[in-house]
PDB file of N, CA and C in Angstrom:
ATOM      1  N   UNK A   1     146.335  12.950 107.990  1.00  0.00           N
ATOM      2  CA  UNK A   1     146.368  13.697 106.748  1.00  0.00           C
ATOM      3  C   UNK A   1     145.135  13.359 105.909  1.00  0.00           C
ATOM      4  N   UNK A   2     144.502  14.341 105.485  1.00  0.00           N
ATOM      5  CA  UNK A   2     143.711  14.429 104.546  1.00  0.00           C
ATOM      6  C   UNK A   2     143.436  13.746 103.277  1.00  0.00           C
ATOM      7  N   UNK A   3     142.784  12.660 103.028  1.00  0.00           N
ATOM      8  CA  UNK A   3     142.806  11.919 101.138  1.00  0.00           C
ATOM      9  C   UNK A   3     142.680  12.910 101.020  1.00  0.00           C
ATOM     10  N   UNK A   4     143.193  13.474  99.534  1.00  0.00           N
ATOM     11  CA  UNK A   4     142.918  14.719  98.125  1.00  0.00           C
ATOM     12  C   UNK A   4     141.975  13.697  97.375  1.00  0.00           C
ATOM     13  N   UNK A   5     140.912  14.357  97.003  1.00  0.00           N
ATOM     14  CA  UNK A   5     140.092  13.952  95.937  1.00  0.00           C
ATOM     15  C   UNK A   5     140.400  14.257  94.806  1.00  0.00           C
ATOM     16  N   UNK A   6     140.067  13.095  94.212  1.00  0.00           N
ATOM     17  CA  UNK A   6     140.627  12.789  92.898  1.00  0.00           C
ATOM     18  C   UNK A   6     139.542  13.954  91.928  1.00  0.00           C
ATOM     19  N   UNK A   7     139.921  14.336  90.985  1.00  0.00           N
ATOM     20  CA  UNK A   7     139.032  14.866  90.215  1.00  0.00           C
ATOM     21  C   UNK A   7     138.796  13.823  88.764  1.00  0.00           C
ATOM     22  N   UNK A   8     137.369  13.252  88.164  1.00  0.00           N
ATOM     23  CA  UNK A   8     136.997  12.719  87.355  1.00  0.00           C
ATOM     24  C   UNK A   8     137.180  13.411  86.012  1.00  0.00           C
ATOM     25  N   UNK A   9     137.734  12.842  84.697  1.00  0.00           N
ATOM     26  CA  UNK A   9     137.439  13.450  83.610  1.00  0.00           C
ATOM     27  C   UNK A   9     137.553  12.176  82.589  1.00  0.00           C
ATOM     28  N   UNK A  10     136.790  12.623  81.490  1.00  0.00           N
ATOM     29  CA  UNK A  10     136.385  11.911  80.757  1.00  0.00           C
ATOM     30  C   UNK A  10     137.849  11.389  79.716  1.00  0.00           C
ATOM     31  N   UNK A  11     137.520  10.299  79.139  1.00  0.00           N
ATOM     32  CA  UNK A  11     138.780   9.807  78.275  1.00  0.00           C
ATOM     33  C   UNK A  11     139.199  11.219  76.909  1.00  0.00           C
ATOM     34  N   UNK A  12     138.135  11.799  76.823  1.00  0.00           N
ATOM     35  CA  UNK A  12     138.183  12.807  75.856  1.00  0.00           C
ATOM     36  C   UNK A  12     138.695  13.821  76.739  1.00  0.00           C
ATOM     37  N   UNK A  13     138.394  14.285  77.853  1.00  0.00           N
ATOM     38  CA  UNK A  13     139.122  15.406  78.298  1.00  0.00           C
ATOM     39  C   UNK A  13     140.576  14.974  78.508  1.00  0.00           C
ATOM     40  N   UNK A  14     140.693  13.784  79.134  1.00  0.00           N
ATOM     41  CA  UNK A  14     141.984  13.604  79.440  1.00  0.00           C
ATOM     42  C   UNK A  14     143.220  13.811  77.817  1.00  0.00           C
ATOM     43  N   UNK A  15     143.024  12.899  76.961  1.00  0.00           N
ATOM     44  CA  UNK A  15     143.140  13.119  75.699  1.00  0.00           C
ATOM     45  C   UNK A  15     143.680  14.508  75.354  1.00  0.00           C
ATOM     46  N   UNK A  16     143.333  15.502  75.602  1.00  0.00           N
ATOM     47  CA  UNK A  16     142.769  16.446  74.990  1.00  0.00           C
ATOM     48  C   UNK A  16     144.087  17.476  75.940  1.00  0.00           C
ATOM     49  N   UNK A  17     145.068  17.094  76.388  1.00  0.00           N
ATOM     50  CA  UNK A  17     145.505  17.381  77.467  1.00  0.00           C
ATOM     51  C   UNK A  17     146.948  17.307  76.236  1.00  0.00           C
ATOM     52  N   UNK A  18     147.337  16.502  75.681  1.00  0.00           N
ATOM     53  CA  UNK A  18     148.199  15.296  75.287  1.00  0.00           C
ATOM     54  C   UNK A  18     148.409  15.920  73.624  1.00  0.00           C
ATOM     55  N   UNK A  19     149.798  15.928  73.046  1.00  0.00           N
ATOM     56  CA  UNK A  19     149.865  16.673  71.979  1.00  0.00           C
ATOM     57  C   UNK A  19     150.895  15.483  70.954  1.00  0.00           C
ATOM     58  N   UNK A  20     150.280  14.809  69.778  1.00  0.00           N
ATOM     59  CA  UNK A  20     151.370  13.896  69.370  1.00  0.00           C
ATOM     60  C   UNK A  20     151.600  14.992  68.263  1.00  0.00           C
ATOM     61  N   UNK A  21     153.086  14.499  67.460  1.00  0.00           N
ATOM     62  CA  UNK A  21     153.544  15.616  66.498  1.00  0.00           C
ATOM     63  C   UNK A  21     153.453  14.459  65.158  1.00  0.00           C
ATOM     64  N   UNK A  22     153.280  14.664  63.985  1.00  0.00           N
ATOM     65  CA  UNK A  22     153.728  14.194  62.758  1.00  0.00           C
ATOM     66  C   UNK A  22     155.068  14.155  62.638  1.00  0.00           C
ATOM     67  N   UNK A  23     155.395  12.908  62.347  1.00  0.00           N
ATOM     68  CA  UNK A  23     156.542  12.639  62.004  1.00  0.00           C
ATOM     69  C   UNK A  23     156.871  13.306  60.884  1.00  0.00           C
ATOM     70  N   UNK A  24     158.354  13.456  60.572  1.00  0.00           N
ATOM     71  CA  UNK A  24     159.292  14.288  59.733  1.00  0.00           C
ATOM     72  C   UNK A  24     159.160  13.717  58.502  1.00  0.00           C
ATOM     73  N   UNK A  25     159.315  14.275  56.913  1.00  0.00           N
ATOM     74  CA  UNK A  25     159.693  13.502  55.939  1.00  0.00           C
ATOM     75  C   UNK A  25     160.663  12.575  56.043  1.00  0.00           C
ATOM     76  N   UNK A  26     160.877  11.201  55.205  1.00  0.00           N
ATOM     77  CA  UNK A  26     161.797  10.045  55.590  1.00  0.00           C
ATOM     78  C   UNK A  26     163.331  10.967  55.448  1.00  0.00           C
ATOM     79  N   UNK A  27     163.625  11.866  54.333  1.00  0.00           N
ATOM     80  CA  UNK A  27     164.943  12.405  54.290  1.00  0.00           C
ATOM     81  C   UNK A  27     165.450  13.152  55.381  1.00  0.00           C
ATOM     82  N   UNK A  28     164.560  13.384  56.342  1.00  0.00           N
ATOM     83  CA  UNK A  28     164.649  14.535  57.378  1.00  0.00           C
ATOM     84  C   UNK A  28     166.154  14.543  58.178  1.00  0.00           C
ATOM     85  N   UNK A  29     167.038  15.273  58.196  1.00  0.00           N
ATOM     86  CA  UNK A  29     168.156  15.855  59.090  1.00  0.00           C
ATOM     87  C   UNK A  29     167.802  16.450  60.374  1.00  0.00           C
ATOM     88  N   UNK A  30     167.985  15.780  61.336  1.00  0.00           N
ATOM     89  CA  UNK A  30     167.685  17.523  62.468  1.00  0.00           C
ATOM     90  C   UNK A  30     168.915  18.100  63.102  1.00  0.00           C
ATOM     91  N   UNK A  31     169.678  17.415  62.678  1.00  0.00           N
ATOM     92  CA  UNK A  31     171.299  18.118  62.327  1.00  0.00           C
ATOM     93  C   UNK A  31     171.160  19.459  61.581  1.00  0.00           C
ATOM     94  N   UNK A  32     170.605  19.405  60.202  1.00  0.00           N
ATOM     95  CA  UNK A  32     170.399  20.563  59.505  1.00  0.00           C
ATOM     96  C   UNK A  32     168.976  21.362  59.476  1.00  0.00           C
ATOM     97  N   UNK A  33     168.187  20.720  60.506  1.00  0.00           N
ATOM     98  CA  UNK A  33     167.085  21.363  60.139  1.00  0.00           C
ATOM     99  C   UNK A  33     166.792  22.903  60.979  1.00  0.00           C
ATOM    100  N   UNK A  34     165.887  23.643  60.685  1.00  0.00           N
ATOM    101  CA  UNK A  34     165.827  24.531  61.160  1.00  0.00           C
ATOM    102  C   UNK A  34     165.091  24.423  62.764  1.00  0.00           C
ATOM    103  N   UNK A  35     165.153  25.042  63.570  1.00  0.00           N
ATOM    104  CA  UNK A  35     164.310  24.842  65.188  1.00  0.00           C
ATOM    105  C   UNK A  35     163.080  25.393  64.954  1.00  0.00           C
ATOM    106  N   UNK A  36     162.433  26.171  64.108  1.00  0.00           N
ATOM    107  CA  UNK A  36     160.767  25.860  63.537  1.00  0.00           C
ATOM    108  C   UNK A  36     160.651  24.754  63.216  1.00  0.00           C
ATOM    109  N   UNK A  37     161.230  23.764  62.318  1.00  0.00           N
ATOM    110  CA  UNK A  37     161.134  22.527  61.973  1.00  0.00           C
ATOM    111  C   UNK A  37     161.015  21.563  63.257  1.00  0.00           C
ATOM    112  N   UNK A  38     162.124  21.794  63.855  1.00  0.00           N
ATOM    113  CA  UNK A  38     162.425  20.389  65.202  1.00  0.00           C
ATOM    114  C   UNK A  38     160.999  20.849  65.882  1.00  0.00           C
ATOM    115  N   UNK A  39     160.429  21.772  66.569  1.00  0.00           N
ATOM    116  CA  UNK A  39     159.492  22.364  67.018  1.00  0.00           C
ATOM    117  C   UNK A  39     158.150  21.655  66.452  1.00  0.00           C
ATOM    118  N   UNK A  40     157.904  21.860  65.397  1.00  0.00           N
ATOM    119  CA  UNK A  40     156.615  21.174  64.324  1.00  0.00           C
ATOM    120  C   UNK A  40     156.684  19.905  64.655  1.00  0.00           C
ATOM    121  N   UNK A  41     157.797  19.350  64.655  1.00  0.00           N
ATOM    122  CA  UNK A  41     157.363  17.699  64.972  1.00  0.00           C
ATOM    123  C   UNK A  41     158.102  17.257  66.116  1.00  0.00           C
ATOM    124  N   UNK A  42     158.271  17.693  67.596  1.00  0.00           N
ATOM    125  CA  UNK A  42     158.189  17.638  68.545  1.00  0.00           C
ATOM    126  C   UNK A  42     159.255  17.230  69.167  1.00  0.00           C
ATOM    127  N   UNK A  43     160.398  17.507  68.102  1.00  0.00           N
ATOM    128  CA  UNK A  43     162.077  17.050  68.174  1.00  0.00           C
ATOM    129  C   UNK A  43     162.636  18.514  69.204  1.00  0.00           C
ATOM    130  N   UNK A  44     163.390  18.112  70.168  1.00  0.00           N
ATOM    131  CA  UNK A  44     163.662  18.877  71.374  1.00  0.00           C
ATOM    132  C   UNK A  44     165.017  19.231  70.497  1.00  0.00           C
ATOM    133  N   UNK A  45     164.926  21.056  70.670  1.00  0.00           N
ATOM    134  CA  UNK A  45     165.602  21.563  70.258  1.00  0.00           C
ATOM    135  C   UNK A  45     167.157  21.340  70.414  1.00  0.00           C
ATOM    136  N   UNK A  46     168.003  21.577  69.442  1.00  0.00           N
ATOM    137  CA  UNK A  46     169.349  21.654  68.911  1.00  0.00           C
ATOM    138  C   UNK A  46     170.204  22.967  70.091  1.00  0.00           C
ATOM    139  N   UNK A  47     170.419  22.083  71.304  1.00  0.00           N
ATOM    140  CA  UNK A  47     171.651  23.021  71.929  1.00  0.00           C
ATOM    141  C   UNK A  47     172.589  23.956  71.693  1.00  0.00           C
ATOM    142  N   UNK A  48     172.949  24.909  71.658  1.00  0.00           N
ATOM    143  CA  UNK A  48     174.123  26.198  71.689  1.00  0.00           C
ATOM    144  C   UNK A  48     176.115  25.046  71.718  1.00  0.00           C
ATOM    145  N   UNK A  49     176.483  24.527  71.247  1.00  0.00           N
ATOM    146  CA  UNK A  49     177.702  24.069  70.831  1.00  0.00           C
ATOM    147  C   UNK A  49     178.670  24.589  72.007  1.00  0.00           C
ATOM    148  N   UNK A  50     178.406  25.701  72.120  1.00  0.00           N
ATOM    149  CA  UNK A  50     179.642  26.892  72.685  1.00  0.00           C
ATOM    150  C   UNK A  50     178.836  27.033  74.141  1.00  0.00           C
ATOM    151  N   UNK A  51     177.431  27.133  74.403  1.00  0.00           N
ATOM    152  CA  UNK A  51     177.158  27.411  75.600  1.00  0.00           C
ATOM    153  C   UNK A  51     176.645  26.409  76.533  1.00  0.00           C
ATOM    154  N   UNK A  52     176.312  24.998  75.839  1.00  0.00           N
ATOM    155  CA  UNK A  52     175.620  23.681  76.109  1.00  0.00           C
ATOM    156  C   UNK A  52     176.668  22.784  76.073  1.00  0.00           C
ATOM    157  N   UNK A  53     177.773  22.644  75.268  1.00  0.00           N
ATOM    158  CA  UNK A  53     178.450  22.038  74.746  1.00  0.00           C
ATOM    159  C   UNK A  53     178.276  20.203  75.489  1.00  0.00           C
ATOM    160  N   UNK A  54     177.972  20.512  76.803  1.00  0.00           N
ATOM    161  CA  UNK A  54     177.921  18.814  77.212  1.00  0.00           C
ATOM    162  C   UNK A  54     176.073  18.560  76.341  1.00  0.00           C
ATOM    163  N   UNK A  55     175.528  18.867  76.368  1.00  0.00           N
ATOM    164  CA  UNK A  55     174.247  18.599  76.037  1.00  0.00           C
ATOM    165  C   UNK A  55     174.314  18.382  74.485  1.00  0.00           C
ATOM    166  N   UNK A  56     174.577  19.438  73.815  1.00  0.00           N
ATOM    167  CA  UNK A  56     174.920  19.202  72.290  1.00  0.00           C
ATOM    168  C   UNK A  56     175.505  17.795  72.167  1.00  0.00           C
ATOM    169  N   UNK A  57     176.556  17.511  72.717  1.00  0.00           N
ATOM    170  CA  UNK A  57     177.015  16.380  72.461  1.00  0.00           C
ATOM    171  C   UNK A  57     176.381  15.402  72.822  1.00  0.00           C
ATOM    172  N   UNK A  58     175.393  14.937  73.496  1.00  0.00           N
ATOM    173  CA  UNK A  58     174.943  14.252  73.729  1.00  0.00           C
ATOM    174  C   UNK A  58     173.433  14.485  72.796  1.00  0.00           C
ATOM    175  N   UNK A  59     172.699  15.748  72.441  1.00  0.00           N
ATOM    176  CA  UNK A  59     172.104  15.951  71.115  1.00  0.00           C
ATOM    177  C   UNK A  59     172.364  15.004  70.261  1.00  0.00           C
ATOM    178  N   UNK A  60     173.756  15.387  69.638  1.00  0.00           N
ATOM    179  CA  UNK A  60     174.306  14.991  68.427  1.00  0.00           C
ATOM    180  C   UNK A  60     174.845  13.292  68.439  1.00  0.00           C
ATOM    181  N   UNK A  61     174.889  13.043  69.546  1.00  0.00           N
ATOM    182  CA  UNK A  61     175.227  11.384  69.516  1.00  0.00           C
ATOM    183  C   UNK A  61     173.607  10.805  69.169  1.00  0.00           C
ATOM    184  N   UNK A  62     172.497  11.171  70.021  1.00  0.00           N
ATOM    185  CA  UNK A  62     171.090  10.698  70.232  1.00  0.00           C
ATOM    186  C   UNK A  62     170.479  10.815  68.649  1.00  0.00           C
ATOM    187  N   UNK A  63     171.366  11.686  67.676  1.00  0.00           N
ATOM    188  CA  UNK A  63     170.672  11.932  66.288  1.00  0.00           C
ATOM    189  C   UNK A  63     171.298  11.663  65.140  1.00  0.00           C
ATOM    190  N   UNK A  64     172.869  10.687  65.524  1.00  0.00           N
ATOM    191  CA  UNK A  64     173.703  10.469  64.551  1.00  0.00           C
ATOM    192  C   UNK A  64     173.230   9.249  63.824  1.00  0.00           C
ATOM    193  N   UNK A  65     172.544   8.120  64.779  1.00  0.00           N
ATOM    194  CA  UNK A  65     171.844   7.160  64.400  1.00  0.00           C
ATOM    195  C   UNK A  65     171.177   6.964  63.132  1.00  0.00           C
ATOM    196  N   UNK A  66     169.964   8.271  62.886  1.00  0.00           N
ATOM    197  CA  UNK A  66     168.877   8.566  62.133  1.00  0.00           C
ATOM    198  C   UNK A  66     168.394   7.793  62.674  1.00  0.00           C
ATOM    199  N   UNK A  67     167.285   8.047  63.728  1.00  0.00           N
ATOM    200  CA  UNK A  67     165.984   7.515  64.438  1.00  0.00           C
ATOM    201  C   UNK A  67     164.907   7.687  63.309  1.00  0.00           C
ATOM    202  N   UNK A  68     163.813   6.466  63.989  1.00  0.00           N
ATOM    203  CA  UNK A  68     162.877   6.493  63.234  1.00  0.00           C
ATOM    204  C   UNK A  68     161.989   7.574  63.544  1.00  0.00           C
ATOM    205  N   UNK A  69     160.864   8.281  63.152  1.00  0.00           N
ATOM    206  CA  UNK A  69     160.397   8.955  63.662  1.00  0.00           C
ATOM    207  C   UNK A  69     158.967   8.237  63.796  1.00  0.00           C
ATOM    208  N   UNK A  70     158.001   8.236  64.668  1.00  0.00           N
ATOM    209  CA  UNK A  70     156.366   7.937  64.199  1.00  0.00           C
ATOM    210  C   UNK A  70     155.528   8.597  64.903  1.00  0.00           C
ATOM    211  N   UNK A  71     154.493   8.650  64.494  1.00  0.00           N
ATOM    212  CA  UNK A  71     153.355   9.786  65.294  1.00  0.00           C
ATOM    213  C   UNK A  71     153.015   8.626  66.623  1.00  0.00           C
ATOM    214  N   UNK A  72     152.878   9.398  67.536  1.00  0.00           N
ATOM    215  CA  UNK A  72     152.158   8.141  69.016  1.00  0.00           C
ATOM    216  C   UNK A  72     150.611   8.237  68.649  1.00  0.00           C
ATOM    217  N   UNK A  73     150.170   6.965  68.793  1.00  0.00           N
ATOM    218  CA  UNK A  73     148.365   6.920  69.495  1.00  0.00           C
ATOM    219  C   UNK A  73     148.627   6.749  70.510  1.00  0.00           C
ATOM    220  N   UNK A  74     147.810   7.396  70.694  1.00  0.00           N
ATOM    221  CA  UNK A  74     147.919   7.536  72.149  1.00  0.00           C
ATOM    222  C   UNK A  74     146.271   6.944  72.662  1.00  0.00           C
ATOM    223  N   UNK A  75     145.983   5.937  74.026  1.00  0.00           N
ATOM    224  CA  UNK A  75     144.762   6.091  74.719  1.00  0.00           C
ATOM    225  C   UNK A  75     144.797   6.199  76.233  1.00  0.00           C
ATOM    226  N   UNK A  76     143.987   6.369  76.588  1.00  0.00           N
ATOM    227  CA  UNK A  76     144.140   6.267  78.551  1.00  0.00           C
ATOM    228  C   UNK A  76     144.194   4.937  78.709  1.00  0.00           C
ATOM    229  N   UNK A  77     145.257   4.202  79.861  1.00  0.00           N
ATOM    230  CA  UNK A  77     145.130   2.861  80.482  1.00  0.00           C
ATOM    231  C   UNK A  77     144.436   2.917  81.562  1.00  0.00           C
ATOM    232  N   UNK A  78     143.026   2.501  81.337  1.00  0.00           N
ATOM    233  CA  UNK A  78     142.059   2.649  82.487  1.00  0.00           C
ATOM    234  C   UNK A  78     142.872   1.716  84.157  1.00  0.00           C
ATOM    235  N   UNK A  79     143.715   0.700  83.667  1.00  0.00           N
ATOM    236  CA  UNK A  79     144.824  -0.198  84.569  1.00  0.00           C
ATOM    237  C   UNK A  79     145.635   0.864  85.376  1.00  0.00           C
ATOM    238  N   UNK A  80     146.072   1.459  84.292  1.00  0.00           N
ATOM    239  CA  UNK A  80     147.205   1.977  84.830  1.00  0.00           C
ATOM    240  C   UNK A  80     146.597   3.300  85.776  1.00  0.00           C
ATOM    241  N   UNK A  81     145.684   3.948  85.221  1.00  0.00           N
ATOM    242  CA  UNK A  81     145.671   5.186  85.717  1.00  0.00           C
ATOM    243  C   UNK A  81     144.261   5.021  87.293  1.00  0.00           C
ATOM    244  N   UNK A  82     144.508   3.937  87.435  1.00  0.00           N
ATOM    245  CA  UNK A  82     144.420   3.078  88.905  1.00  0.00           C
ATOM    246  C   UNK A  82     145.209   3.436  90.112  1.00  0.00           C
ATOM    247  N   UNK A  83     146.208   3.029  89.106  1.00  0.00           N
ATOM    248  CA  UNK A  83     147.918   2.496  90.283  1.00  0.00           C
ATOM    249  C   UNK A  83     147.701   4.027  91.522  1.00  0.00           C
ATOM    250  N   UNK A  84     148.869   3.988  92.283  1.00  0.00           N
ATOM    251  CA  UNK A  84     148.785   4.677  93.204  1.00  0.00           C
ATOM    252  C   UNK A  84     149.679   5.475  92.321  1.00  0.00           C
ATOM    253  N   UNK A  85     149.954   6.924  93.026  1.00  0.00           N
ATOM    254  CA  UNK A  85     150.951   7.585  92.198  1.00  0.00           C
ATOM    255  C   UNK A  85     152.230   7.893  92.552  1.00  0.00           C
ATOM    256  N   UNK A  86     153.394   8.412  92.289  1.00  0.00           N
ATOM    257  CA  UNK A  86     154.626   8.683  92.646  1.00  0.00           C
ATOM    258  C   UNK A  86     154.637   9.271  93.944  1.00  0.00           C
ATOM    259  N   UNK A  87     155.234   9.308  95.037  1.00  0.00           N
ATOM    260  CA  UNK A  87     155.499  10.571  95.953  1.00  0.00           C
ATOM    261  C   UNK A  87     156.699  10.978  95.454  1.00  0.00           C
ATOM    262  N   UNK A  88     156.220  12.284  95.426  1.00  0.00           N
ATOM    263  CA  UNK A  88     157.854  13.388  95.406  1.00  0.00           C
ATOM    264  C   UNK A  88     158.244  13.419  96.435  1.00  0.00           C
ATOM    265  N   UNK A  89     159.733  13.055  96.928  1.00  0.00           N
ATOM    266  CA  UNK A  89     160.501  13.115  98.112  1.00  0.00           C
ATOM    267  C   UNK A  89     161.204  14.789  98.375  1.00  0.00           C
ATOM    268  N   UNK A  90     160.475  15.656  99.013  1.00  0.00           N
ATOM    269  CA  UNK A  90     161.023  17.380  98.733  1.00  0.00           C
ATOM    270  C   UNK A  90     162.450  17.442  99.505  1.00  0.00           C
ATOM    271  N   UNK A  91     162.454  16.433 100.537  1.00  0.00           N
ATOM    272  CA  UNK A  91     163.700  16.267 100.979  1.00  0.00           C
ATOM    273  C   UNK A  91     164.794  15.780  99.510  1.00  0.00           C
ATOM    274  N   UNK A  92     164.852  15.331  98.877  1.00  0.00           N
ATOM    275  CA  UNK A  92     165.727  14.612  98.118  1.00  0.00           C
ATOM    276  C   UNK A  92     165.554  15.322  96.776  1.00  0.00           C
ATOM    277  N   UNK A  93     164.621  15.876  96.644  1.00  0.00           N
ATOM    278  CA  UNK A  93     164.107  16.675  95.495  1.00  0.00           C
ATOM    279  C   UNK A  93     164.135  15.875  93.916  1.00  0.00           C
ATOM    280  N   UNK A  94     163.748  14.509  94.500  1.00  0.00           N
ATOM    281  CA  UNK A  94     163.548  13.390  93.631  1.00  0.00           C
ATOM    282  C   UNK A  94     162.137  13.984  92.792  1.00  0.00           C
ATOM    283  N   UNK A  95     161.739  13.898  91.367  1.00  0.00           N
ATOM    284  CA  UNK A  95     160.678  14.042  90.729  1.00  0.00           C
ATOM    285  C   UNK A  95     160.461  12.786  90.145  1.00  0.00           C
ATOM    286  N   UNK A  96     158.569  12.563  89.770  1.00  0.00           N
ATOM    287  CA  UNK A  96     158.897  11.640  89.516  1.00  0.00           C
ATOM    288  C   UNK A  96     158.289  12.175  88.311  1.00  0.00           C
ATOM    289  N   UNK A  97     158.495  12.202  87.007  1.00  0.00           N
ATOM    290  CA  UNK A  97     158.064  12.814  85.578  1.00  0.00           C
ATOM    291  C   UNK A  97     158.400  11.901  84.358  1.00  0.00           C
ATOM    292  N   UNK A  98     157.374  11.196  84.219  1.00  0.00           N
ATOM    293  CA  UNK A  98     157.562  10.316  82.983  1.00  0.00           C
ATOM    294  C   UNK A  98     157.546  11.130  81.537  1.00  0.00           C
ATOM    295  N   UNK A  99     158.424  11.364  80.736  1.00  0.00           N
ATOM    296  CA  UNK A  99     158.005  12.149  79.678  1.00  0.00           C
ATOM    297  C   UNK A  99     156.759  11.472  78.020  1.00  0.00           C
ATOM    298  N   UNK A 100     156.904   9.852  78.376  1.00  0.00           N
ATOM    299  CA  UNK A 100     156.249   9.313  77.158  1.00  0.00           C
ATOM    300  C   UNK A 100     157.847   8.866  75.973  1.00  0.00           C
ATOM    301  N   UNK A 101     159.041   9.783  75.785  1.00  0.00           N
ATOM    302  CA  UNK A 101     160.202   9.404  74.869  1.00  0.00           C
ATOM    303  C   UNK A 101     161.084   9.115  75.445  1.00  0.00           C
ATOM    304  N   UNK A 102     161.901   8.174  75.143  1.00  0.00           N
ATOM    305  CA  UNK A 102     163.032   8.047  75.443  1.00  0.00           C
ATOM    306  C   UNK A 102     164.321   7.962  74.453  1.00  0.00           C
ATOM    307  N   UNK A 103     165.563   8.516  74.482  1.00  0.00           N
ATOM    308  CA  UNK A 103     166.374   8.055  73.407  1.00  0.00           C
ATOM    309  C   UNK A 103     167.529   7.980  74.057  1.00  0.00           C
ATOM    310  N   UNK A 104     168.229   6.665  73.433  1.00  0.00           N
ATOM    311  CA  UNK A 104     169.575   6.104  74.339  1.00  0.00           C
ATOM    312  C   UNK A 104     170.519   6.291  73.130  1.00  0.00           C
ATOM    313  N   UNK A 105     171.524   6.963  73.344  1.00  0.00           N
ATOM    314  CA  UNK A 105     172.794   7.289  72.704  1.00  0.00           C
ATOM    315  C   UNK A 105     173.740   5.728  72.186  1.00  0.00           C
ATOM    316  N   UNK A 106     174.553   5.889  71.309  1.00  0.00           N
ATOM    317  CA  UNK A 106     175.468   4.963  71.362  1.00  0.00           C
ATOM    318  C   UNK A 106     176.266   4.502  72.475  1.00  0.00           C
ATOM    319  N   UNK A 107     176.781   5.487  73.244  1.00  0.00           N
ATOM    320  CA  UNK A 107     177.334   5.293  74.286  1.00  0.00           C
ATOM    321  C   UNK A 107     177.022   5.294  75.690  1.00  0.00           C
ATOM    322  N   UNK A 108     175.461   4.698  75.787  1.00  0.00           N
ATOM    323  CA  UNK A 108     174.655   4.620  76.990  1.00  0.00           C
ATOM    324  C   UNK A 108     173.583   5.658  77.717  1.00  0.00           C
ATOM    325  N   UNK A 109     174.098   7.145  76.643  1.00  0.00           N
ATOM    326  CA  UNK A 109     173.279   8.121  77.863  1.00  0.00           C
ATOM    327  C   UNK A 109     172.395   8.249  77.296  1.00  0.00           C
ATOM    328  N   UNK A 110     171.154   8.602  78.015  1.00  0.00           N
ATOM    329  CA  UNK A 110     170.136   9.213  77.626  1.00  0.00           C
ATOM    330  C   UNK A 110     169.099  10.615  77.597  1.00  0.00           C
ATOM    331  N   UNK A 111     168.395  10.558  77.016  1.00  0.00           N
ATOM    332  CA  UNK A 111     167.869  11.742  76.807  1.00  0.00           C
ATOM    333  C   UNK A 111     166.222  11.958  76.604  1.00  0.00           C
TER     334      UNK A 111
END
């Protein structure tokens, strides 16, 4: 099998790829806020109750807390972006997709 060549880009192109959001005013709800709002600052939209209903709930546990919100800096880890990379298993239809957020519910799940 064939190496794939890597393609080179600069820390600015890479960057440039990559979208952080402003955090919310400190009073912010996203219980009540509108989905233009959650959208603007990069809060994953508010599920359908009636058509999501397992997801909502797990929404609404991940936001009962009041999380902090903060903008990411973000830079390239010249280390990291070394490493070898994930294989996707197409048999198993394993992905491997780091998103950058994580949020853990009261009751273990995440999102």
């Amino acid at each position: 099998m064939a190496k794939k060549k890597m393609l080179k880009m600069s820390d600015k192109e890479v960057l440039k790829h990559i979208v952080c959001y402003d955090p919310p005013p400190g009073d912010f709800d996203p219980s009540t806020a509108e989905a233009r709002v959650l959208r603007k600052h990069g809060i994953p939209r508010r599920p359908d109750a009636e058509k999501e209903p397992h997801l909502r709930k797990i929404w609404d546990r991940s936001f009962a807390s009041k999380p902090k919100f903060i903008k990411a800096e973000v830079a390239v880890d010249h280390i990291m972006s070394k490493r070898k990379r994930a294989v996707i298993d197409k048999k198993k239809r394993d992905v491997f997709s780091p998103s950058g957020s994580y949020t853990k519910t009261k009751d273990g799940d995440s999102i």
